[in-house]
N, C-alpha and C. Protein backbone atom coordinates (compact mmCIF):
# COMPACT_ATOMS: atom_id res chain seq x y z
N UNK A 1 0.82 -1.20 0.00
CA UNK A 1 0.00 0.00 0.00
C UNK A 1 0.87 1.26 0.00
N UNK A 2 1.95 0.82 0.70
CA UNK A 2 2.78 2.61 1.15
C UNK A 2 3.48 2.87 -0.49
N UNK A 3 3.62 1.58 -0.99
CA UNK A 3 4.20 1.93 -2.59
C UNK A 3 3.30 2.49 -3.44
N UNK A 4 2.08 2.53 -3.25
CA UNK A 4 1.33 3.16 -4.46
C UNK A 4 1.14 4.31 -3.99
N UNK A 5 1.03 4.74 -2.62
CA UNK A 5 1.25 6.03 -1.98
C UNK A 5 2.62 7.02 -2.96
N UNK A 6 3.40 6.04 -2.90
CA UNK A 6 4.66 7.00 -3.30
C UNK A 6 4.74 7.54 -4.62
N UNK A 7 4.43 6.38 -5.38
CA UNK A 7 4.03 6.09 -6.57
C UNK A 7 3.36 7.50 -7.23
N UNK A 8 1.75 7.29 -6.63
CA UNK A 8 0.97 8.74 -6.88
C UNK A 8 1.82 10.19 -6.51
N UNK A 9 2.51 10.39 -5.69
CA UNK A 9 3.34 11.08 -5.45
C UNK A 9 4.41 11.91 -5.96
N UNK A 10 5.06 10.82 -6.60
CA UNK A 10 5.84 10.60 -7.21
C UNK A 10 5.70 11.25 -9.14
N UNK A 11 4.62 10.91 -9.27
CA UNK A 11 4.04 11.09 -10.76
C UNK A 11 3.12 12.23 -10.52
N UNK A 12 3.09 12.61 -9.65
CA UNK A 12 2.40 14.23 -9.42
C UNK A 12 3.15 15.35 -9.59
N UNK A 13 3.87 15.05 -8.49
CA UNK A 13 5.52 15.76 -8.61
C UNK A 13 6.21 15.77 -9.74
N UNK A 14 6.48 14.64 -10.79
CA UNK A 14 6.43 14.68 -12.23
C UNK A 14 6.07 15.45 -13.18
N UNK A 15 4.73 15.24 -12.84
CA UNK A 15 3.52 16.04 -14.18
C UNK A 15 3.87 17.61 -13.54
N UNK A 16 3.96 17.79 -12.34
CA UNK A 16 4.06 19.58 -12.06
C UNK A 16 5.23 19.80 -13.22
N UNK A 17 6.54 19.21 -12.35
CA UNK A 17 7.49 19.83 -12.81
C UNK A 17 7.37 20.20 -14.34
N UNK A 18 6.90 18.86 -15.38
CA UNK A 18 7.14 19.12 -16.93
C UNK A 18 5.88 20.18 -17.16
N UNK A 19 4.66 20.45 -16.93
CA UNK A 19 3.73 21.35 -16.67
C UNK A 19 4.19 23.02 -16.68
N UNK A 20 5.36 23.08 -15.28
CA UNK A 20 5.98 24.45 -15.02
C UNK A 20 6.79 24.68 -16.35
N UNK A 21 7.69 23.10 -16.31
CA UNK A 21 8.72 23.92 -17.24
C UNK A 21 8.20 23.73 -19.03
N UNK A 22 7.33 23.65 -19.16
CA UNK A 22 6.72 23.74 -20.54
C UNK A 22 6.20 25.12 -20.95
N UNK A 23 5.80 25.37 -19.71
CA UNK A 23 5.08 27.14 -19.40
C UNK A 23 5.91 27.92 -19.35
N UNK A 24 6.99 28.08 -18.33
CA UNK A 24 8.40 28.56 -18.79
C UNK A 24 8.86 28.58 -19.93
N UNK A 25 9.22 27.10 -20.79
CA UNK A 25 9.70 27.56 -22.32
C UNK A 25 8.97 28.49 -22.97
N UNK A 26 8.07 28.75 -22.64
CA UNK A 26 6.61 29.54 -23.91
C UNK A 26 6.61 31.20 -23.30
N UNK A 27 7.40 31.75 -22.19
CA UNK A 27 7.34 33.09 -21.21
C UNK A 27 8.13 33.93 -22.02
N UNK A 28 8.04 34.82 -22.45
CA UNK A 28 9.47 36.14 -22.48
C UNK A 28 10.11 36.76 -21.33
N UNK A 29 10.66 37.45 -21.68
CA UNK A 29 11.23 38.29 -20.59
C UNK A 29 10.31 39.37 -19.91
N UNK A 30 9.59 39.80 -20.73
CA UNK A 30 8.14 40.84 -20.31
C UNK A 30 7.03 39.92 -19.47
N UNK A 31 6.86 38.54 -19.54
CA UNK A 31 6.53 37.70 -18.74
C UNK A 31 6.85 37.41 -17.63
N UNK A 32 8.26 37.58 -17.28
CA UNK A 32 8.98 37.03 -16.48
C UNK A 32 9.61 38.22 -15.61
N UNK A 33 9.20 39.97 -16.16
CA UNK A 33 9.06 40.88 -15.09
C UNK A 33 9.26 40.84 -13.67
N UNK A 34 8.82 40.19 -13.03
CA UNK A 34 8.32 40.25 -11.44
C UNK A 34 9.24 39.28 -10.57
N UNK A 35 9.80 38.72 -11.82
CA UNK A 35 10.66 37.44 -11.43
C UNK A 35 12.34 38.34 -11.36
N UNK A 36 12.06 39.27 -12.67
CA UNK A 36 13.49 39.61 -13.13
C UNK A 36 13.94 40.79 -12.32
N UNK A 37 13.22 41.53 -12.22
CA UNK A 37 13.32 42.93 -11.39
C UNK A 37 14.26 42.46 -10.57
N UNK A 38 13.87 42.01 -9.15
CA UNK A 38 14.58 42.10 -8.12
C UNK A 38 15.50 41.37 -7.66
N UNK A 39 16.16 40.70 -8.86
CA UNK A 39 17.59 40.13 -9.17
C UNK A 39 17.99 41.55 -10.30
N UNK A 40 17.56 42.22 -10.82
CA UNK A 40 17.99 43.03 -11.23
C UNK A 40 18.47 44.52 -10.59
N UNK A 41 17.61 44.30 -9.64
CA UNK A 41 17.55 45.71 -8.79
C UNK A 41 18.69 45.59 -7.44
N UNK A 42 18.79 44.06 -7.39
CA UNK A 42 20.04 43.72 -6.36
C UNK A 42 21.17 43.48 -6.70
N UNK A 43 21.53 43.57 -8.07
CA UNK A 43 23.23 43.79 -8.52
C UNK A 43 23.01 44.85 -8.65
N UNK A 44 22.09 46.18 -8.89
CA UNK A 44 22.09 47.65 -9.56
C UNK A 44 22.86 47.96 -8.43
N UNK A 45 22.12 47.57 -7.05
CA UNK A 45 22.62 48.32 -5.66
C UNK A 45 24.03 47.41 -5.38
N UNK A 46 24.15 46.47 -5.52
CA UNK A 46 25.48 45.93 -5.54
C UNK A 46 26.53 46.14 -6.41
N UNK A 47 26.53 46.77 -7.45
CA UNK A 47 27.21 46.89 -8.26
C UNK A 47 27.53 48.52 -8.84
N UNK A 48 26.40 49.35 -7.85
CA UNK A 48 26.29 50.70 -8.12
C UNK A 48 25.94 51.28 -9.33
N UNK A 49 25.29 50.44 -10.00
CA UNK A 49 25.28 51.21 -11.69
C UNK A 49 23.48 50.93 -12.25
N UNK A 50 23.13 52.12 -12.92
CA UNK A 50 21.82 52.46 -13.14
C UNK A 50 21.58 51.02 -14.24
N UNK A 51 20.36 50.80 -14.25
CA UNK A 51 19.35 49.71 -15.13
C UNK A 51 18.71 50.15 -15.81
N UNK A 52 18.82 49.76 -17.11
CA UNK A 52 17.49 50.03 -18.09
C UNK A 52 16.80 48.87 -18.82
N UNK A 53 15.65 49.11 -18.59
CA UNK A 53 15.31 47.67 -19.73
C UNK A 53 14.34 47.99 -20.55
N UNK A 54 14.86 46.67 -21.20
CA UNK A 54 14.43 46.70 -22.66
C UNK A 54 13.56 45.60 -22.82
N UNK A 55 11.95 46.23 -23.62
CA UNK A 55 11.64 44.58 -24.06
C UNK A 55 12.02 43.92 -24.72
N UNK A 56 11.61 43.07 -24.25
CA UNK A 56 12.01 41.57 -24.90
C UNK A 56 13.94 41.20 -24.85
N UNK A 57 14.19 41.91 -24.33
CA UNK A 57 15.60 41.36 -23.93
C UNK A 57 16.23 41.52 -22.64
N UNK A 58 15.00 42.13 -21.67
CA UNK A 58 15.72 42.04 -20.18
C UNK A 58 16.12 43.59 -19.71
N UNK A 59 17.13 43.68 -18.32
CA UNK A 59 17.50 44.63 -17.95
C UNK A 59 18.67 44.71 -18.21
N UNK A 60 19.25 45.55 -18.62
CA UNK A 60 20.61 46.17 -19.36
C UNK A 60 21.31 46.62 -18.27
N UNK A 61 22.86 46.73 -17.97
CA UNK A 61 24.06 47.15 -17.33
C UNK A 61 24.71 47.68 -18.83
N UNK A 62 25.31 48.84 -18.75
CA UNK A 62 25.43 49.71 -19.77
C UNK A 62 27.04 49.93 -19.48
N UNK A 63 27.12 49.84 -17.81
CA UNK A 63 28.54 50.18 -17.50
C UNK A 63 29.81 48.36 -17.71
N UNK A 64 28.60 47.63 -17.64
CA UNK A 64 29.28 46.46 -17.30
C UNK A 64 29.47 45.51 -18.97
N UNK A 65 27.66 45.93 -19.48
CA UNK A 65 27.84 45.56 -20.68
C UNK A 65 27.04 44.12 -20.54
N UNK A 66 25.91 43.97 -19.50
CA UNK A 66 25.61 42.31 -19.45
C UNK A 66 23.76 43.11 -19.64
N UNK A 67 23.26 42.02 -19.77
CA UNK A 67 21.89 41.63 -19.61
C UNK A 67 21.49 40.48 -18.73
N UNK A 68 20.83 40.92 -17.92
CA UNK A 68 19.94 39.90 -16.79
C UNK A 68 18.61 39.65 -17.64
N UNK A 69 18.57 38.52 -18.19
CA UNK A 69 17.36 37.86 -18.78
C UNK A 69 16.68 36.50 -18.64
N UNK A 70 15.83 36.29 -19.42
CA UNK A 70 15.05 34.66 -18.75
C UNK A 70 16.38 33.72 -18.42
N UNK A 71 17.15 33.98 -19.21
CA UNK A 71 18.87 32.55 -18.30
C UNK A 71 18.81 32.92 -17.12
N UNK A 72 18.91 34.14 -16.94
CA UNK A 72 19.21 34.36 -15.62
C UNK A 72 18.03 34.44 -14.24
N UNK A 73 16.76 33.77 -14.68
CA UNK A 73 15.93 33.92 -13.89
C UNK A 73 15.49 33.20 -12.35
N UNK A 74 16.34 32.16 -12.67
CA UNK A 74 16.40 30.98 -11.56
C UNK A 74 15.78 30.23 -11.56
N UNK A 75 14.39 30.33 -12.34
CA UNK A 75 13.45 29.36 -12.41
C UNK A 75 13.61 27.78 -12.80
N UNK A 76 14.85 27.63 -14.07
CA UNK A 76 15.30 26.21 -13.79
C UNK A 76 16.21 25.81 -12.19
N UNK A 77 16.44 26.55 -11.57
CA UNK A 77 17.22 26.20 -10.50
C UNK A 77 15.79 25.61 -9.40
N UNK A 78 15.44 26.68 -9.43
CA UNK A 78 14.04 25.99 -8.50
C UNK A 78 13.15 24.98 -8.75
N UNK A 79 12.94 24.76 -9.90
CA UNK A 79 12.66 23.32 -10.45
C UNK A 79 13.69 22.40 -10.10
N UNK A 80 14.66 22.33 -10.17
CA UNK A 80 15.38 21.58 -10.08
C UNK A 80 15.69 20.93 -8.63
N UNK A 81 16.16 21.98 -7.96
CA UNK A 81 15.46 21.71 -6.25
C UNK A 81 14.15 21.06 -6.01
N UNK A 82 12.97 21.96 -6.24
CA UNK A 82 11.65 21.27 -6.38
C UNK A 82 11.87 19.23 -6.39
N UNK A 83 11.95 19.15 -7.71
CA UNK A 83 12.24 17.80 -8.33
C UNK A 83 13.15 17.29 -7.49
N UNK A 84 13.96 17.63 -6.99
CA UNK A 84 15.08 17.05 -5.74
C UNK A 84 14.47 16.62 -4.85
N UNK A 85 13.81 17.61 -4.12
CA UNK A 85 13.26 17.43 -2.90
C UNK A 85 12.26 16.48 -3.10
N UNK A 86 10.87 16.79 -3.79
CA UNK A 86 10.35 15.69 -4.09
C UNK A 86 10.69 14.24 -3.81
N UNK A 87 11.78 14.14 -4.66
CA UNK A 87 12.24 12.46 -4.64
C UNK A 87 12.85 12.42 -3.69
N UNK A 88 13.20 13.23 -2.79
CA UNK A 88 14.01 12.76 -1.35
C UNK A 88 13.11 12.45 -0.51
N UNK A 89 12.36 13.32 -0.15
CA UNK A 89 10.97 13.37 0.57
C UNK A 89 10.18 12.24 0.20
């Protein structure tokens, strides 16, 4: 019994993850706003240098020369944890 427990569990935790990250592939960066900002707004103050952004390609460093965009959003990292934990748990 405790195996089909896990089982269901198991394949729940599954279907989320490919679910999130299918929805993710299909987001822009204008999507992903609320996510990007305040990884953006915490190197501005760490790094001392003004932000501008641009759609569809993120927030700009002008002094540094980088873009903070959907790569840089973390969202595969937290899936990835997610899916970790899951199967540990």
């Amino acid at each position: 019994m405790r195996k089909n427990k896990n089982l269901l569990f198991f394949i729940i935790s599954a279907l989320i993850f490919i679910i999130v990250k299918f929805v993710y592939q299909t987001l822009s960066n204008d999507d992903l706003f609320l996510i990007l900002y305040p990884t953006a707004k915490f190197v501005a103050l760490f790094v001392g240098s003004p932000i501008e952004y641009f759609a569809n390609s993120g927030f700009y460093f002008r002094e540094f020369n980088i873009i903070i965009n959907k790569s840089c959003s973390g969202v595969n990292f937290a899936l990835l944890c997610y899916i970790m934990t899951a199967f540990i748990v």
